[in-house]
PDB file of N, CA and C in Angstrom:
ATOM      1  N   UNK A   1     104.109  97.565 135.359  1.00  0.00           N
ATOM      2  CA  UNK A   1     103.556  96.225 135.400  1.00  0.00           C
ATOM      3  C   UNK A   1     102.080  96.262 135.749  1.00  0.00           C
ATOM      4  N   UNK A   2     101.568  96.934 136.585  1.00  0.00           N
ATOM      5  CA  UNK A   2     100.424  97.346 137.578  1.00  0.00           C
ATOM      6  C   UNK A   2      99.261  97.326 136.022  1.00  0.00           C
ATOM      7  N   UNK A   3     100.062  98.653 135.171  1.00  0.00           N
ATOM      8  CA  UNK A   3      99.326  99.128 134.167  1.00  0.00           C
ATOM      9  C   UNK A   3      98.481  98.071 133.309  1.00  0.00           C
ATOM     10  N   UNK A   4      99.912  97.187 132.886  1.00  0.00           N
ATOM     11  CA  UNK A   4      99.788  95.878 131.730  1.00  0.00           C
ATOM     12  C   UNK A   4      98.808  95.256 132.193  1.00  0.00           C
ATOM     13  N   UNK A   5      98.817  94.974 133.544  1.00  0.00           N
ATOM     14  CA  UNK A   5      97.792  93.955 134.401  1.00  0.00           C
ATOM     15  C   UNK A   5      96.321  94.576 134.370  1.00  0.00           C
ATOM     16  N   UNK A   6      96.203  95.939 134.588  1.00  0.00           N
ATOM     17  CA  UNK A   6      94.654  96.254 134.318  1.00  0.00           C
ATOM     18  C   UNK A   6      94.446  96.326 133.141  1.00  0.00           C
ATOM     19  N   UNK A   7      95.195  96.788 131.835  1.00  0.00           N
ATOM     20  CA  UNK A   7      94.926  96.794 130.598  1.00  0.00           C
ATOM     21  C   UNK A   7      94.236  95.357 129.813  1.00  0.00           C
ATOM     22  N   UNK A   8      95.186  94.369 130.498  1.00  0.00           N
ATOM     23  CA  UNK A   8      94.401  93.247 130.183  1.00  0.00           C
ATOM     24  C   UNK A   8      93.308  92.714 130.939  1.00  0.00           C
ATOM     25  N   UNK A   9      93.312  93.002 132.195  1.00  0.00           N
ATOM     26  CA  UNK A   9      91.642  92.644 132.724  1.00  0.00           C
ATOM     27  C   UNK A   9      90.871  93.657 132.140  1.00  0.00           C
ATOM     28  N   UNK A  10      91.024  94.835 131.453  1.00  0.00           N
ATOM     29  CA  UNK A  10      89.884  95.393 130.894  1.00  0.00           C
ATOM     30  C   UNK A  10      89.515  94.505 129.761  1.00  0.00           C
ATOM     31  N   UNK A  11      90.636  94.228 129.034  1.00  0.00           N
ATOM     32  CA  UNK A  11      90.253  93.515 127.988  1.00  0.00           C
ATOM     33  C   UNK A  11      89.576  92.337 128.315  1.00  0.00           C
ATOM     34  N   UNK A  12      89.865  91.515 129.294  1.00  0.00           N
ATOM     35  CA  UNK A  12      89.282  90.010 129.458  1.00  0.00           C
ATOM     36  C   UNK A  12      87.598  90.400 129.305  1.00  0.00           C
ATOM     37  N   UNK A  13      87.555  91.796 130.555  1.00  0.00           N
ATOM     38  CA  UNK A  13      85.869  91.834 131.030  1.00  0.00           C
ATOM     39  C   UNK A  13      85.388  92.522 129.732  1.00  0.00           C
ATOM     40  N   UNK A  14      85.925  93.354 128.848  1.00  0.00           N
ATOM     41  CA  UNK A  14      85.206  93.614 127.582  1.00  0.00           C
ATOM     42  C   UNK A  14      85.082  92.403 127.032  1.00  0.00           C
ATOM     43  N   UNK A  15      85.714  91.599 126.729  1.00  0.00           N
ATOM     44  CA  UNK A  15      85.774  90.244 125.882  1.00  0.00           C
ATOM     45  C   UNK A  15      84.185  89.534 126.421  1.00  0.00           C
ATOM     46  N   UNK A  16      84.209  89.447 127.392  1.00  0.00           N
ATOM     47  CA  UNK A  16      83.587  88.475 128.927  1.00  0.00           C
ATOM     48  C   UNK A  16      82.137  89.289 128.051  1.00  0.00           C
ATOM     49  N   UNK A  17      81.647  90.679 128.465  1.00  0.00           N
ATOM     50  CA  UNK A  17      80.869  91.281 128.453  1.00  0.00           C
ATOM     51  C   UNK A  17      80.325  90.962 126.906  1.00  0.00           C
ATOM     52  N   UNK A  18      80.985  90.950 126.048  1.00  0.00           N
ATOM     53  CA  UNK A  18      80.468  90.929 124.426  1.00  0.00           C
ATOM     54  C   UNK A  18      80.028  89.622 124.146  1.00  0.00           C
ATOM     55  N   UNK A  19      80.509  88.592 125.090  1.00  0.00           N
ATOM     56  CA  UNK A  19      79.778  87.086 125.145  1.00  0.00           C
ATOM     57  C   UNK A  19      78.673  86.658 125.602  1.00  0.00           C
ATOM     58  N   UNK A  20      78.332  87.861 126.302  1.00  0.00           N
ATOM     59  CA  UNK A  20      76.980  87.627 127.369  1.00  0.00           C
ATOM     60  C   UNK A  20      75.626  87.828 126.529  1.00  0.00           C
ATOM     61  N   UNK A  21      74.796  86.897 127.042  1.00  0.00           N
ATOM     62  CA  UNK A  21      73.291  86.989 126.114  1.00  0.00           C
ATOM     63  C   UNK A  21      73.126  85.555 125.662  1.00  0.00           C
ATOM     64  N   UNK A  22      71.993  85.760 125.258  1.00  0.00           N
ATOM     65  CA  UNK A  22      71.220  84.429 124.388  1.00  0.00           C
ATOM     66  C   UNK A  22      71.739  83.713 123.219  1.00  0.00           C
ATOM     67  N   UNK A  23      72.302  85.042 122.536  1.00  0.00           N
ATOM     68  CA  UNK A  23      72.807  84.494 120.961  1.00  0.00           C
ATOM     69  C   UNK A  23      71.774  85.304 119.911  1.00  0.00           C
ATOM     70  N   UNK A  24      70.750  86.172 120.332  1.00  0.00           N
ATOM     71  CA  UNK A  24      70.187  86.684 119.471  1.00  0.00           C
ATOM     72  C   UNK A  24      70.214  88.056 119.527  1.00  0.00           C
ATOM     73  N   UNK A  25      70.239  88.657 118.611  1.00  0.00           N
ATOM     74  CA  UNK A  25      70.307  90.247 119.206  1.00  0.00           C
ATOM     75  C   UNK A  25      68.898  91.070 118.490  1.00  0.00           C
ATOM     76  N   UNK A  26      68.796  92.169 119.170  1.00  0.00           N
ATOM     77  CA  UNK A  26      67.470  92.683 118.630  1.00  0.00           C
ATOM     78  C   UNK A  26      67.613  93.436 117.969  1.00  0.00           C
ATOM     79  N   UNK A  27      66.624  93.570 116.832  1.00  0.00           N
ATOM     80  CA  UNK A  27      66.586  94.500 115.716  1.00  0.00           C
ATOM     81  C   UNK A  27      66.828  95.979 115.876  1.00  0.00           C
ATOM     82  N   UNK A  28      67.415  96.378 114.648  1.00  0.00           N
ATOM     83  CA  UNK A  28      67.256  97.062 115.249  1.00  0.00           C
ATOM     84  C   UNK A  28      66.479  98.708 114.873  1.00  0.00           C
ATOM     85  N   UNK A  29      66.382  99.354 115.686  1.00  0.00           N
ATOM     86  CA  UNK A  29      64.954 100.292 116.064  1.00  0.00           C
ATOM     87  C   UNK A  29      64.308 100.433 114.236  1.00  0.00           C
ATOM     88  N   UNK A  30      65.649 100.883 113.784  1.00  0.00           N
ATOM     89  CA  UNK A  30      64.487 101.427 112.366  1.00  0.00           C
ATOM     90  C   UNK A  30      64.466 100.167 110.923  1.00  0.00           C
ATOM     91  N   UNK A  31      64.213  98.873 112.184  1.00  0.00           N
ATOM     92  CA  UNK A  31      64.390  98.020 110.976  1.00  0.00           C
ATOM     93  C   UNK A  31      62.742  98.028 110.587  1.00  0.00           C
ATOM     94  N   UNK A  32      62.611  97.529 108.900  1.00  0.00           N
ATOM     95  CA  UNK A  32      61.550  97.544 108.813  1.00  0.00           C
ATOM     96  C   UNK A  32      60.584  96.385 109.311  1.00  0.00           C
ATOM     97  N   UNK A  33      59.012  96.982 109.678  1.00  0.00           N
ATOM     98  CA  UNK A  33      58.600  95.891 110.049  1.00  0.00           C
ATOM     99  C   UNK A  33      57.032  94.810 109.352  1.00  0.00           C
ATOM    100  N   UNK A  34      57.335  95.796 108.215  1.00  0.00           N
ATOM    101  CA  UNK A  34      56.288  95.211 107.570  1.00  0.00           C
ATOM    102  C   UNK A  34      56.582  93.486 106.956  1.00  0.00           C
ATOM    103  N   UNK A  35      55.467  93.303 106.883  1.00  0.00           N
ATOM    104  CA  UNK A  35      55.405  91.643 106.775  1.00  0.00           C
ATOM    105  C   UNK A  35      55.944  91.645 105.315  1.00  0.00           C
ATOM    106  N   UNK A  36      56.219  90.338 105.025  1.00  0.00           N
ATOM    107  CA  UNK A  36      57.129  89.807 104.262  1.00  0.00           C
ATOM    108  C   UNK A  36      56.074  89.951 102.663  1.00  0.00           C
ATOM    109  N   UNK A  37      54.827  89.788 103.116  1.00  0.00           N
ATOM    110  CA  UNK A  37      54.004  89.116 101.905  1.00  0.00           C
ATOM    111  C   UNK A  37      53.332  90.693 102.078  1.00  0.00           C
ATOM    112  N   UNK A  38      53.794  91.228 102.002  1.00  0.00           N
ATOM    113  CA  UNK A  38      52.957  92.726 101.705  1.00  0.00           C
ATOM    114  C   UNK A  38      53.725  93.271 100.360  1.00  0.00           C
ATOM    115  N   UNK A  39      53.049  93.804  99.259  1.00  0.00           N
ATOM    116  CA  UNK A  39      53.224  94.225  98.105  1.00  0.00           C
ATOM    117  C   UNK A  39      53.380  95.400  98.068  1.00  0.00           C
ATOM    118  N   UNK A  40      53.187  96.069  99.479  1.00  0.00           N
ATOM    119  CA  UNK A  40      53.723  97.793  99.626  1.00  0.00           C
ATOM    120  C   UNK A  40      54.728  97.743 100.808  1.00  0.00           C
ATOM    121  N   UNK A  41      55.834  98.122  99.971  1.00  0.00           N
ATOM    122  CA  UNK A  41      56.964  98.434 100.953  1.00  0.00           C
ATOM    123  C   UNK A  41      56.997  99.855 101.349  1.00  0.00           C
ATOM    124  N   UNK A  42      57.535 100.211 102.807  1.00  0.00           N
ATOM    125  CA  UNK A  42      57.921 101.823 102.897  1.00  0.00           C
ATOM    126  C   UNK A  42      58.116 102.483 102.308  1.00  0.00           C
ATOM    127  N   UNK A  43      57.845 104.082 101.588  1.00  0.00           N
ATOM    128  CA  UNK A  43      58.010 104.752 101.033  1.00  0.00           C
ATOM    129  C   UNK A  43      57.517 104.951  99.825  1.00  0.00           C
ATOM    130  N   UNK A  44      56.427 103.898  99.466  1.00  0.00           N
ATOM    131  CA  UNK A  44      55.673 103.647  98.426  1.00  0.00           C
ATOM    132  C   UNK A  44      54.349 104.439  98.863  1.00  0.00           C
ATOM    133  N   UNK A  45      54.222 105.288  97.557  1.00  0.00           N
ATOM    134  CA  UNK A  45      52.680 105.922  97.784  1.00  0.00           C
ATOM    135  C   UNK A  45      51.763 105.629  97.206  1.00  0.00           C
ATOM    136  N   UNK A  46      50.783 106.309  97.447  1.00  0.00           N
ATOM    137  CA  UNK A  46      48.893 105.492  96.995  1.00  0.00           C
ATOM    138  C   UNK A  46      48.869 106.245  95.875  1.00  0.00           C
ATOM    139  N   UNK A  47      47.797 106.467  94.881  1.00  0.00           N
ATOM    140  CA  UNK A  47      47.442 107.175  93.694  1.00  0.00           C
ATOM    141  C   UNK A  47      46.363 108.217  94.151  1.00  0.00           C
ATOM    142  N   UNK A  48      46.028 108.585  93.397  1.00  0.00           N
ATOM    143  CA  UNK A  48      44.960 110.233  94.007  1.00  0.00           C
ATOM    144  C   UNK A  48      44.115 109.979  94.952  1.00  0.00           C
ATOM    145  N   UNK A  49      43.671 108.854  95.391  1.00  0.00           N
ATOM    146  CA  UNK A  49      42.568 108.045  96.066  1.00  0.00           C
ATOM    147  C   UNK A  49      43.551 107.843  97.756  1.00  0.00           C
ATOM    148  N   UNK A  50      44.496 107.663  97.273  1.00  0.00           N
ATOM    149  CA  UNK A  50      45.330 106.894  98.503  1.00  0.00           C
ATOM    150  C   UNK A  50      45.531 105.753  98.165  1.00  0.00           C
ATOM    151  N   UNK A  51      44.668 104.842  97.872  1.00  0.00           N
ATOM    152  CA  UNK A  51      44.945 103.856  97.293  1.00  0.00           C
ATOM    153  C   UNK A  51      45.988 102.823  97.317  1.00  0.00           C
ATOM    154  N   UNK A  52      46.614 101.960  98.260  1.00  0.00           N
ATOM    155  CA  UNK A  52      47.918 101.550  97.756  1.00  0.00           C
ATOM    156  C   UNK A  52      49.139 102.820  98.665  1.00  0.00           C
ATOM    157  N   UNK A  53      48.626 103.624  99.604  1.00  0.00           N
ATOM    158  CA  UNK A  53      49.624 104.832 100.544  1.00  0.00           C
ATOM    159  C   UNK A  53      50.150 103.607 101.374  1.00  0.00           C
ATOM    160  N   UNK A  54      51.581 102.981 101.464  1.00  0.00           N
ATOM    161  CA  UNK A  54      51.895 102.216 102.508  1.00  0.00           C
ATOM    162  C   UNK A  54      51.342 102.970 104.021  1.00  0.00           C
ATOM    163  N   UNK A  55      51.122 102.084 105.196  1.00  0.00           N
ATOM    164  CA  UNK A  55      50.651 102.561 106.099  1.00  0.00           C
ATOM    165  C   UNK A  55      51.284 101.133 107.307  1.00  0.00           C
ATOM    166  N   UNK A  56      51.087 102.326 108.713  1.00  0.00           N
ATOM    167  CA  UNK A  56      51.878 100.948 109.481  1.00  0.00           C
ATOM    168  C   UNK A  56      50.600 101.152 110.440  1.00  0.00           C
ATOM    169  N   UNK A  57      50.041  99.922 111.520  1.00  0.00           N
ATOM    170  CA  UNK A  57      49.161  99.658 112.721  1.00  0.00           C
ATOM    171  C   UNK A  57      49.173 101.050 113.280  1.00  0.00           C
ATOM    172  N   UNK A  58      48.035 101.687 113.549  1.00  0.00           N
ATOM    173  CA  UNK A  58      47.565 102.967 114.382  1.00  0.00           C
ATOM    174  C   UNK A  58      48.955 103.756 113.837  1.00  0.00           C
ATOM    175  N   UNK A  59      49.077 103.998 112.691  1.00  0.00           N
ATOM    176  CA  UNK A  59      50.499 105.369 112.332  1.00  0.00           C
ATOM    177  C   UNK A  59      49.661 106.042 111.789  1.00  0.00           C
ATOM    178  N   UNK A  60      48.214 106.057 111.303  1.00  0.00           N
ATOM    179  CA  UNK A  60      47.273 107.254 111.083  1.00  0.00           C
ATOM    180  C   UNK A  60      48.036 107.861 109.532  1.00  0.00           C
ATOM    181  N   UNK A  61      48.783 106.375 108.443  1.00  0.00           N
ATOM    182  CA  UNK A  61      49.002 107.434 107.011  1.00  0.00           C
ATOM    183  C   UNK A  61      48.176 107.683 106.664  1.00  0.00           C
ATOM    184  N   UNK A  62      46.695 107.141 106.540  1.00  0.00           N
ATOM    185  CA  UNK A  62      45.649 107.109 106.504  1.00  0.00           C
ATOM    186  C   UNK A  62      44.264 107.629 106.118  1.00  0.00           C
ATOM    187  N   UNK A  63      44.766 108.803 107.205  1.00  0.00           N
ATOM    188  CA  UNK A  63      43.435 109.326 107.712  1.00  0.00           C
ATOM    189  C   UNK A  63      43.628 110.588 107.205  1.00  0.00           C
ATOM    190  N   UNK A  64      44.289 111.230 105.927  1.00  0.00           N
ATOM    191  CA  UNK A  64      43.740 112.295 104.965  1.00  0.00           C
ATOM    192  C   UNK A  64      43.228 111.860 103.843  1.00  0.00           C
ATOM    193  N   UNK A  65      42.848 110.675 103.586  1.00  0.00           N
ATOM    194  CA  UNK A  65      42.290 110.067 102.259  1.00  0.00           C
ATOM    195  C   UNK A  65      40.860 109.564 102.937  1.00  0.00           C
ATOM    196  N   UNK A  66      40.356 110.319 102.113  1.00  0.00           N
ATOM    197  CA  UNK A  66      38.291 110.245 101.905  1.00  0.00           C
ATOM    198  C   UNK A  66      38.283 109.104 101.739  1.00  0.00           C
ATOM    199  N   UNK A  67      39.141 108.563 100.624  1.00  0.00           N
ATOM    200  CA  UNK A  67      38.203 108.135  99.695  1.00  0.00           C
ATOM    201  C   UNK A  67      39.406 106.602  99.888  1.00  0.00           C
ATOM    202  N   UNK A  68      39.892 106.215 100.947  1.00  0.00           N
ATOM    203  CA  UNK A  68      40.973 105.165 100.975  1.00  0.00           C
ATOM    204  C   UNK A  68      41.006 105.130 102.711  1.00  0.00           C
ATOM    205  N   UNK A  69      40.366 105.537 103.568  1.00  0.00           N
ATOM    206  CA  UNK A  69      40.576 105.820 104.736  1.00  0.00           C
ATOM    207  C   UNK A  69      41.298 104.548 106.101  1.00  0.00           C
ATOM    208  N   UNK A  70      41.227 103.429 105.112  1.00  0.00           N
ATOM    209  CA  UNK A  70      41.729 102.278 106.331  1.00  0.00           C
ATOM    210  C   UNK A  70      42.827 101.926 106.125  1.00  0.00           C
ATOM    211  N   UNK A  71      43.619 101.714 107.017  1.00  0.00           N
ATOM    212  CA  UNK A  71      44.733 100.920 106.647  1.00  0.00           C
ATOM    213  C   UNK A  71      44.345  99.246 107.046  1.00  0.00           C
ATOM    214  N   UNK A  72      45.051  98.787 106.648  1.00  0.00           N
ATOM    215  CA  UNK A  72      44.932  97.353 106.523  1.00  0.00           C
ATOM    216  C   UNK A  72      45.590  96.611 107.540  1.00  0.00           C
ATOM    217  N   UNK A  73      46.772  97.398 108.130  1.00  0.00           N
ATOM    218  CA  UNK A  73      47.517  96.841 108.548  1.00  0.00           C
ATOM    219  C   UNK A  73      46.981  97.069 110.150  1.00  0.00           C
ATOM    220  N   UNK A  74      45.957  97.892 110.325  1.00  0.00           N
ATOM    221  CA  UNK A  74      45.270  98.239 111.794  1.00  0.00           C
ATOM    222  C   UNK A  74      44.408  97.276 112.299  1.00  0.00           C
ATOM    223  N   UNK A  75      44.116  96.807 110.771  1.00  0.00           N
ATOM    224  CA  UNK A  75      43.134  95.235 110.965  1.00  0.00           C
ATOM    225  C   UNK A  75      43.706  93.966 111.369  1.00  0.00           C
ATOM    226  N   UNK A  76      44.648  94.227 110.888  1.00  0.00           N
ATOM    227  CA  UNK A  76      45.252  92.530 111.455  1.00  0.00           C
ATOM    228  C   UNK A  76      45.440  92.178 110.076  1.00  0.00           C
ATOM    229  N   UNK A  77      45.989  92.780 108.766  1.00  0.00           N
ATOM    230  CA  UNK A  77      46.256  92.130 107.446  1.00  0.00           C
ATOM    231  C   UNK A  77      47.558  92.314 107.206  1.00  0.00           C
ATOM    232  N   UNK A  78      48.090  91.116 106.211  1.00  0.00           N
ATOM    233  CA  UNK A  78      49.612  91.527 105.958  1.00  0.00           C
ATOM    234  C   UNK A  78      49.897  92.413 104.820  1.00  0.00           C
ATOM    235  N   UNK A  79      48.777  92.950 104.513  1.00  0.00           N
ATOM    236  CA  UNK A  79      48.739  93.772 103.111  1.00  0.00           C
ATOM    237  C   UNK A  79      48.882  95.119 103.741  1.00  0.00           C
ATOM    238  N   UNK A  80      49.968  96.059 103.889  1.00  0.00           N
ATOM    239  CA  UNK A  80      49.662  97.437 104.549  1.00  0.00           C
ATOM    240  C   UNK A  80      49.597  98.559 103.680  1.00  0.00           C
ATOM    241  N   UNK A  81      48.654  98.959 103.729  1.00  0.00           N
ATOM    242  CA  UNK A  81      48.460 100.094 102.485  1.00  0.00           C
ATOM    243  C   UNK A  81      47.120 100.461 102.854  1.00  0.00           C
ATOM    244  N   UNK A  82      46.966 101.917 102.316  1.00  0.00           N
ATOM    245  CA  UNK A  82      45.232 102.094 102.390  1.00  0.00           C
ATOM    246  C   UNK A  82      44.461 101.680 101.607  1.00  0.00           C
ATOM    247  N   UNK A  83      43.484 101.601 101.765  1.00  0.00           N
ATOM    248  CA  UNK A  83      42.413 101.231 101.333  1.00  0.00           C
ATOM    249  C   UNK A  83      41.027 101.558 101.570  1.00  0.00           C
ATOM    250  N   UNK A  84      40.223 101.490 100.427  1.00  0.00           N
ATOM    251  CA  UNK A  84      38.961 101.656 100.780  1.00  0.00           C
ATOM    252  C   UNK A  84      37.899 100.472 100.581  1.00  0.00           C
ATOM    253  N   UNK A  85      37.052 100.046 101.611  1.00  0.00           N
ATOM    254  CA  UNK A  85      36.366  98.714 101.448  1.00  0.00           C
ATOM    255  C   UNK A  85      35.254  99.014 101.263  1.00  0.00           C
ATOM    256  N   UNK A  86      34.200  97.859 100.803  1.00  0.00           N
ATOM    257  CA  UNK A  86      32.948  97.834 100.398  1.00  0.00           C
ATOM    258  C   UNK A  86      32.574  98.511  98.990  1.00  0.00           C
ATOM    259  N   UNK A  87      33.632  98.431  98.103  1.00  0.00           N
ATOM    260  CA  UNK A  87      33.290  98.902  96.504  1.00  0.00           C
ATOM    261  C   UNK A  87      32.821  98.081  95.860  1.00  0.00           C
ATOM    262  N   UNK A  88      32.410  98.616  93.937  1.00  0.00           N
ATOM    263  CA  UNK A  88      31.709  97.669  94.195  1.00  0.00           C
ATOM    264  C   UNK A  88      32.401  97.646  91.981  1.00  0.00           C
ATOM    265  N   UNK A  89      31.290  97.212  91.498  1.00  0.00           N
ATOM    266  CA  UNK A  89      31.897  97.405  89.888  1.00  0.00           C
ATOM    267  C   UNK A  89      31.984  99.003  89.566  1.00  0.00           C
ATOM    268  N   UNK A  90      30.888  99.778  90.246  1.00  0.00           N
ATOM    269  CA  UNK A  90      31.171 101.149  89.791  1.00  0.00           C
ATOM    270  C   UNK A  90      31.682 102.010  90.290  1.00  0.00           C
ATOM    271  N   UNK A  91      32.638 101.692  91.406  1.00  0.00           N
ATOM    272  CA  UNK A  91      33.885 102.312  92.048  1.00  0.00           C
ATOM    273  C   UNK A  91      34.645 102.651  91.589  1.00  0.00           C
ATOM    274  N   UNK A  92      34.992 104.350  91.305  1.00  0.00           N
ATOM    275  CA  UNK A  92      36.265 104.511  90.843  1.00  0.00           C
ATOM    276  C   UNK A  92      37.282 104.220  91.809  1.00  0.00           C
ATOM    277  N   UNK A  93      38.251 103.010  92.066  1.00  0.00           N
ATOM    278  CA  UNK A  93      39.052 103.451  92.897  1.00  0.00           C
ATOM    279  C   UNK A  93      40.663 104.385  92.671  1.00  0.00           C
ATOM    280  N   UNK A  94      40.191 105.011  91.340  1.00  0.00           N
ATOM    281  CA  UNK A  94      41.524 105.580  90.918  1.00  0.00           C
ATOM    282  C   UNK A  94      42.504 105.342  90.629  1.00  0.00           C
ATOM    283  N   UNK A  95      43.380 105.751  89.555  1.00  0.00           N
ATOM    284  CA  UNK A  95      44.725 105.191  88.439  1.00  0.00           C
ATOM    285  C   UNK A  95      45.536 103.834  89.045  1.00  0.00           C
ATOM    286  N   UNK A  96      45.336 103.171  88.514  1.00  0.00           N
ATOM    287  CA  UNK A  96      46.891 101.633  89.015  1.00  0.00           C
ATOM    288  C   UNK A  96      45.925 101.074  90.146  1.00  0.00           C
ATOM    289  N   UNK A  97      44.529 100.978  90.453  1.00  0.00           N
ATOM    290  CA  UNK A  97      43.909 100.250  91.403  1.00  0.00           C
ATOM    291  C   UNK A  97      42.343 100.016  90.940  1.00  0.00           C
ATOM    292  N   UNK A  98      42.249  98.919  91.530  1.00  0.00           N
ATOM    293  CA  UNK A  98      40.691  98.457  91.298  1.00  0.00           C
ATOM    294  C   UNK A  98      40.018  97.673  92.316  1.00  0.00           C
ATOM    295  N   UNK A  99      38.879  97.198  92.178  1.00  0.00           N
ATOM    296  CA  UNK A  99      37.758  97.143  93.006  1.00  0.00           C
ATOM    297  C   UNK A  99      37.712  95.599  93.334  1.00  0.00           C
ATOM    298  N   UNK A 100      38.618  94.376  94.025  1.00  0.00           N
ATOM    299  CA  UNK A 100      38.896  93.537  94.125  1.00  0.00           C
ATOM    300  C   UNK A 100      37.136  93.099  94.742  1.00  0.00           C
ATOM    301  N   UNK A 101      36.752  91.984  94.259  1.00  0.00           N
ATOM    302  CA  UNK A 101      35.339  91.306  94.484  1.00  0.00           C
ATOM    303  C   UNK A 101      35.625  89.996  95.170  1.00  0.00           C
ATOM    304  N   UNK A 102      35.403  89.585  96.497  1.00  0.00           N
ATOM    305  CA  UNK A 102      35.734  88.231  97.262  1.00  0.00           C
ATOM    306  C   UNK A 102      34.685  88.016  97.556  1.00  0.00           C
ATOM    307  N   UNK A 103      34.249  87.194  97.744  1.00  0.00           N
ATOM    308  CA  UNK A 103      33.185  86.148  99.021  1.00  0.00           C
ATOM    309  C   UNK A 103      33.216  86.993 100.384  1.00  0.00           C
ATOM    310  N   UNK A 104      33.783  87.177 100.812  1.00  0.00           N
ATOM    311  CA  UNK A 104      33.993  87.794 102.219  1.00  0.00           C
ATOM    312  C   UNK A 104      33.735  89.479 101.924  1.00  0.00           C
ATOM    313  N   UNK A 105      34.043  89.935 100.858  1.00  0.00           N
ATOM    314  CA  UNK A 105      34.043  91.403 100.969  1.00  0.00           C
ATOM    315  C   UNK A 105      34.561  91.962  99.513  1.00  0.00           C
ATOM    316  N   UNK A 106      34.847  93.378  99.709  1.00  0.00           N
ATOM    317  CA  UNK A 106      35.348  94.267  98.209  1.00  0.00           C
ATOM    318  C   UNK A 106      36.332  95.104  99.147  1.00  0.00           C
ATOM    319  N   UNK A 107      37.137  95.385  98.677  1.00  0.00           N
ATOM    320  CA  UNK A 107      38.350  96.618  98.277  1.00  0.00           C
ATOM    321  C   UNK A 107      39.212  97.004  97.243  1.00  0.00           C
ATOM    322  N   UNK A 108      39.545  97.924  97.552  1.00  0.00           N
ATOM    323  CA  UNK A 108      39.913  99.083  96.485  1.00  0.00           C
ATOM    324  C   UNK A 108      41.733  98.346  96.777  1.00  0.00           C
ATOM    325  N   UNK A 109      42.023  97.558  95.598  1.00  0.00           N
ATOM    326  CA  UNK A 109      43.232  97.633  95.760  1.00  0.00           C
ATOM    327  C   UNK A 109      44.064  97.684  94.484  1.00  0.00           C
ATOM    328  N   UNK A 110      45.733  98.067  94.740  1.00  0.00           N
ATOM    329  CA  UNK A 110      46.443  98.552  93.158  1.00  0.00           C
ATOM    330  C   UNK A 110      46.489  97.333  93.091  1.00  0.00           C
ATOM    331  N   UNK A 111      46.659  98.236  91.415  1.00  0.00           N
ATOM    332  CA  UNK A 111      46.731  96.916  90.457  1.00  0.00           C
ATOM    333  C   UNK A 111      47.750  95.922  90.548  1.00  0.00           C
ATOM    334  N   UNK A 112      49.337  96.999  90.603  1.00  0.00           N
ATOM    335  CA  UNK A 112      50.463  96.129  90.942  1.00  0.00           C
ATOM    336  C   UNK A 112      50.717  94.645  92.183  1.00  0.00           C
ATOM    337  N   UNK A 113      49.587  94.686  93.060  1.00  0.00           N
ATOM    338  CA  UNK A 113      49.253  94.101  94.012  1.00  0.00           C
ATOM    339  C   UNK A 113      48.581  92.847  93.717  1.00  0.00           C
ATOM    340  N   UNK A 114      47.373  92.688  93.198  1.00  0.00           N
ATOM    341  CA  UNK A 114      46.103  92.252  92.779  1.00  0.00           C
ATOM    342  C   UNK A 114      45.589  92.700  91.160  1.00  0.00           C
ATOM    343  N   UNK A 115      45.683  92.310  90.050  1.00  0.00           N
ATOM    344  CA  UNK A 115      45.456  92.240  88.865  1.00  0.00           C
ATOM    345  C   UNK A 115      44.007  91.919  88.665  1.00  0.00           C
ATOM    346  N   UNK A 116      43.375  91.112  89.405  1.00  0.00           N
ATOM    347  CA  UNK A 116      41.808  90.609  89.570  1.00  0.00           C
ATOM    348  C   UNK A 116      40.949  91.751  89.941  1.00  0.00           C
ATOM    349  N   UNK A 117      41.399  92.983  89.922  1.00  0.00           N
ATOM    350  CA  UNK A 117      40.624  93.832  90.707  1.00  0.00           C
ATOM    351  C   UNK A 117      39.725  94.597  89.468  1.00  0.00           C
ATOM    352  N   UNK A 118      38.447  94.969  89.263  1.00  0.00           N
ATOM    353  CA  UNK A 118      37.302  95.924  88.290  1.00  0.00           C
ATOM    354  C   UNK A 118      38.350  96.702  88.355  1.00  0.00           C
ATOM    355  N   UNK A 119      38.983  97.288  86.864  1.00  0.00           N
ATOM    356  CA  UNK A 119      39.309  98.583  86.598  1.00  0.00           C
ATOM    357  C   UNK A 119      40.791  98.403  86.450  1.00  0.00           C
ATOM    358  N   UNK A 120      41.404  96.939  86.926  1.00  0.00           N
ATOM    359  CA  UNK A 120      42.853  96.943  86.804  1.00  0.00           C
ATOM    360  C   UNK A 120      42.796  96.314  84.809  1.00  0.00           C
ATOM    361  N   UNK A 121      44.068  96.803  84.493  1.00  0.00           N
ATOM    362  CA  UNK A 121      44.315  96.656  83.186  1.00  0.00           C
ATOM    363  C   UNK A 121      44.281  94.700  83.077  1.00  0.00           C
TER     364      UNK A 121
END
């Protein structure tokens, strides 16, 4: 009898215990966390340039490309990928990317991303 009786208070306080909390649970560790409106998902790479190398805040994918050296996403942008800024019309930025021209600035971004860019098809 003794037995039955703790078997079911284990169960009550497991029950008890799996109810406890807010109602939200946290992600979890290897969920992804790139923003929603970013056109480079994980595991997506850049072109010879880097170009378009997904990249996450200070993860340094980065920083073996000369010629693409920032990530975007270190800046505070929802676009995460490398990049290279301040190009201009005669920038190669290399295969599937081009030389996007704004008011505010230039970067080197793929084409699949940004179509408006010098050099995208």
């Amino acid at each position: 009898m003794r037995a039955v009786v703790l078997i079911g208070l284990i169960a009550l306080a497991l029950a008890a215990l799996s109810a406890c909390g807010d109602g939200t649970a946290d992600p979890p560790v290897d969920a992804d966390p790139t923003p929603a409106e970013s056109c480079v998902r994980p595991g997506d790479t850049g072109n010879a340039n880097g170009v378009g190398q997904y990249c996450t805040p200070e993860g340094g994918e980065c920083a073996p490309f000369d010629l693409a050296p920032l990530c975007l996403a270190t800046v505070g942008q929802d676009q995460w990928f490398c990049t290279r800024i301040g190009c201009d019309a005669t920038t190669n930025c290399g295969p599937g990317a081009g030389c996007l021209l704004e008011t505010a600035g230039s970067a080197c971004v793929p084409c699949r991303c940004d179509s408006r860019g010098i050099g995208c098809p």
